[in-house]
N, C-alpha and C. Protein backbone atom coordinates (compact mmCIF):
# COMPACT_ATOMS: atom_id res chain seq x y z
N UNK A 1 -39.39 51.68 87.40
CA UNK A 1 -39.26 52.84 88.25
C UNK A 1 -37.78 53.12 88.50
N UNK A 2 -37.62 54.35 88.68
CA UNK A 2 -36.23 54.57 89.07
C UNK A 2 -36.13 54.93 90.66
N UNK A 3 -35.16 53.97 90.95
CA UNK A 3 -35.28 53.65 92.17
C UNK A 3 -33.31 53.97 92.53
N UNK A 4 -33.07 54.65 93.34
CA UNK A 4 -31.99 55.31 93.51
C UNK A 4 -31.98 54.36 95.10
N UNK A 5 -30.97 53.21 95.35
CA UNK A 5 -30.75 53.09 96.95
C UNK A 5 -29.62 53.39 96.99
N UNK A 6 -29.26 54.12 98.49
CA UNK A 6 -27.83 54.61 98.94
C UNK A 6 -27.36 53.39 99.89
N UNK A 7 -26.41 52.43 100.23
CA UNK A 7 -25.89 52.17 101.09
C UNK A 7 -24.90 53.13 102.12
N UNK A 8 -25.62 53.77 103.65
CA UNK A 8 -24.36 54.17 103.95
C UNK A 8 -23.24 53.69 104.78
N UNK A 9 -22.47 53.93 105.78
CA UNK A 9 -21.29 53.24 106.30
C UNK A 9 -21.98 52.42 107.52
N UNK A 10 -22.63 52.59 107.77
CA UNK A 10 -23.56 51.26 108.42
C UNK A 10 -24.41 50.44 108.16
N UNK A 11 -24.25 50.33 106.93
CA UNK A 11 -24.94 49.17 106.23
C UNK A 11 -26.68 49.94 105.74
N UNK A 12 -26.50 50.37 106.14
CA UNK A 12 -28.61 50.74 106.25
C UNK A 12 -28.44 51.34 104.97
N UNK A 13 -29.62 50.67 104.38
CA UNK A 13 -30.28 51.10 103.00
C UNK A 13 -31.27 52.42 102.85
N UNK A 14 -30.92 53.29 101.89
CA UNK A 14 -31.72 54.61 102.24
C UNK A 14 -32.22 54.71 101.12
N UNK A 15 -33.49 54.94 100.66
CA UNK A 15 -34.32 54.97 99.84
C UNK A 15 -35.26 56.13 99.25
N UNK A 16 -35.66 56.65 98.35
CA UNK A 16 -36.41 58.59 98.44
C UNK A 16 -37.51 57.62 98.53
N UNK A 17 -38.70 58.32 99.84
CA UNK A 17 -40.23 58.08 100.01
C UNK A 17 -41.65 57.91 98.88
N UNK A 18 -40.86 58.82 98.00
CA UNK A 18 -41.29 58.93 97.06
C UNK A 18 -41.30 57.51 96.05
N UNK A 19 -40.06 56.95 95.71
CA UNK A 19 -40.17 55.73 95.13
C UNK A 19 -41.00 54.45 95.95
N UNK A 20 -40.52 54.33 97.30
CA UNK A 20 -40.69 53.79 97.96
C UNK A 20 -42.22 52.83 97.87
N UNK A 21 -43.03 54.44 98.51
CA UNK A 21 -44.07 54.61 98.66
C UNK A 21 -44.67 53.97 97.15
N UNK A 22 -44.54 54.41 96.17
CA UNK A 22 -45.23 54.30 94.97
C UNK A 22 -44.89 52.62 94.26
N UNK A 23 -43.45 52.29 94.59
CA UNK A 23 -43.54 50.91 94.82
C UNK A 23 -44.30 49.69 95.67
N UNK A 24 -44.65 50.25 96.65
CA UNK A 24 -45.29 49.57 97.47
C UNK A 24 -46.53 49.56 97.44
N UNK A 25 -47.31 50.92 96.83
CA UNK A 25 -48.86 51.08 96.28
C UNK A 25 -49.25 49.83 95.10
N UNK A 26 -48.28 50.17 94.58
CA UNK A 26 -48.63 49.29 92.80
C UNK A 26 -48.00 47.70 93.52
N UNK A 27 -47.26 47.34 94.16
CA UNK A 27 -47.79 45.92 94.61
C UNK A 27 -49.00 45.49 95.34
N UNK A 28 -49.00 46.53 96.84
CA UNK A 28 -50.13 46.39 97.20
C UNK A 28 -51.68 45.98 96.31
N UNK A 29 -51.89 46.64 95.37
CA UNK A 29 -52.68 46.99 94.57
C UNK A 29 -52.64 45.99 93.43
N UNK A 30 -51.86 45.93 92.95
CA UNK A 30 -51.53 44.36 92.12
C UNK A 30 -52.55 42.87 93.13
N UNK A 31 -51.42 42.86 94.29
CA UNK A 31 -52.44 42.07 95.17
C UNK A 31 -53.85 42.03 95.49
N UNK A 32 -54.96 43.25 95.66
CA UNK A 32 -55.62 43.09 95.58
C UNK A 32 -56.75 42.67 94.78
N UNK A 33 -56.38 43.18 93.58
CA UNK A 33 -57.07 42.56 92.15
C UNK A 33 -56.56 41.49 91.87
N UNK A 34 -55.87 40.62 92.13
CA UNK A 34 -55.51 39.55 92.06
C UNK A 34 -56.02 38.67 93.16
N UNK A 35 -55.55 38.77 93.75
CA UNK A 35 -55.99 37.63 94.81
C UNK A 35 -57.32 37.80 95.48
N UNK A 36 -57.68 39.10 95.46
CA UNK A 36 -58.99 39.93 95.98
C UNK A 36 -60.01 40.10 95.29
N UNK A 37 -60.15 40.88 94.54
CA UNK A 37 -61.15 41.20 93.45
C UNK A 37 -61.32 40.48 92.21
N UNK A 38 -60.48 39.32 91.61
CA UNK A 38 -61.12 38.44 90.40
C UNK A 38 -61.25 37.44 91.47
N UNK A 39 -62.76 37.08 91.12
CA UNK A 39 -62.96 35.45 91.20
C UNK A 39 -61.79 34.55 91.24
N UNK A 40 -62.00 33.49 92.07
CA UNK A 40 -61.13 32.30 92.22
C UNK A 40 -61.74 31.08 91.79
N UNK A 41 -60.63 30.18 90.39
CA UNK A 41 -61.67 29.12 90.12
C UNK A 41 -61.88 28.40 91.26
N UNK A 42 -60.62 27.99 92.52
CA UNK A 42 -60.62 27.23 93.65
C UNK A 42 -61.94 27.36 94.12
N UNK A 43 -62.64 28.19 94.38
CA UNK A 43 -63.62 28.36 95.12
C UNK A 43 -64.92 28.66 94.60
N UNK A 44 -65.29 28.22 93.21
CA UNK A 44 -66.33 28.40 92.53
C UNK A 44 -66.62 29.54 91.54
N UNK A 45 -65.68 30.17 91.70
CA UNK A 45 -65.14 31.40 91.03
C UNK A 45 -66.12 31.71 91.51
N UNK A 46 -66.32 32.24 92.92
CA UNK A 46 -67.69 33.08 93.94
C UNK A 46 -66.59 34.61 94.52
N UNK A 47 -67.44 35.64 94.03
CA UNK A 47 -66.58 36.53 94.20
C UNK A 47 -66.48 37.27 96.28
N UNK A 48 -65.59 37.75 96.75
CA UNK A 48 -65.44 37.49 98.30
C UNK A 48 -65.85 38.40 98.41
C-alpha cells in the first residue's frame, strides 16, 4: 500500500484515512480467519 506519513513540527504523525483505514481492515481481517475462522489443531481442530 502506499502509505504517505507526514511528520509535523510537533512530532504527531499524520496519515490520509483512507490508507489508514484500509490498513487496518486487511489486518483486522487477516486476524480473523486466522485465529477465528480456521480450526485450531490446539483445540481439536473444533471450529469456535
Amino acid at each position: 500500500m502506499n502509505e504517505e506519513i507526514i511528520i509535523n513540527d510537533e512530532g504527531i504523525e499524520q496519515i490520509a484515512l483512507k490508507s489508514y483505514t484500509q490498513s487496518a481492515y486487511l489486518n483486522y481481517s487477516m486476524y480473523v480467519i486466522n485465529d477465528r475462522a480456521l480450526p485450531n489443531l490446539g483445540d481439536g481442530l473444533k471450529p469456535v
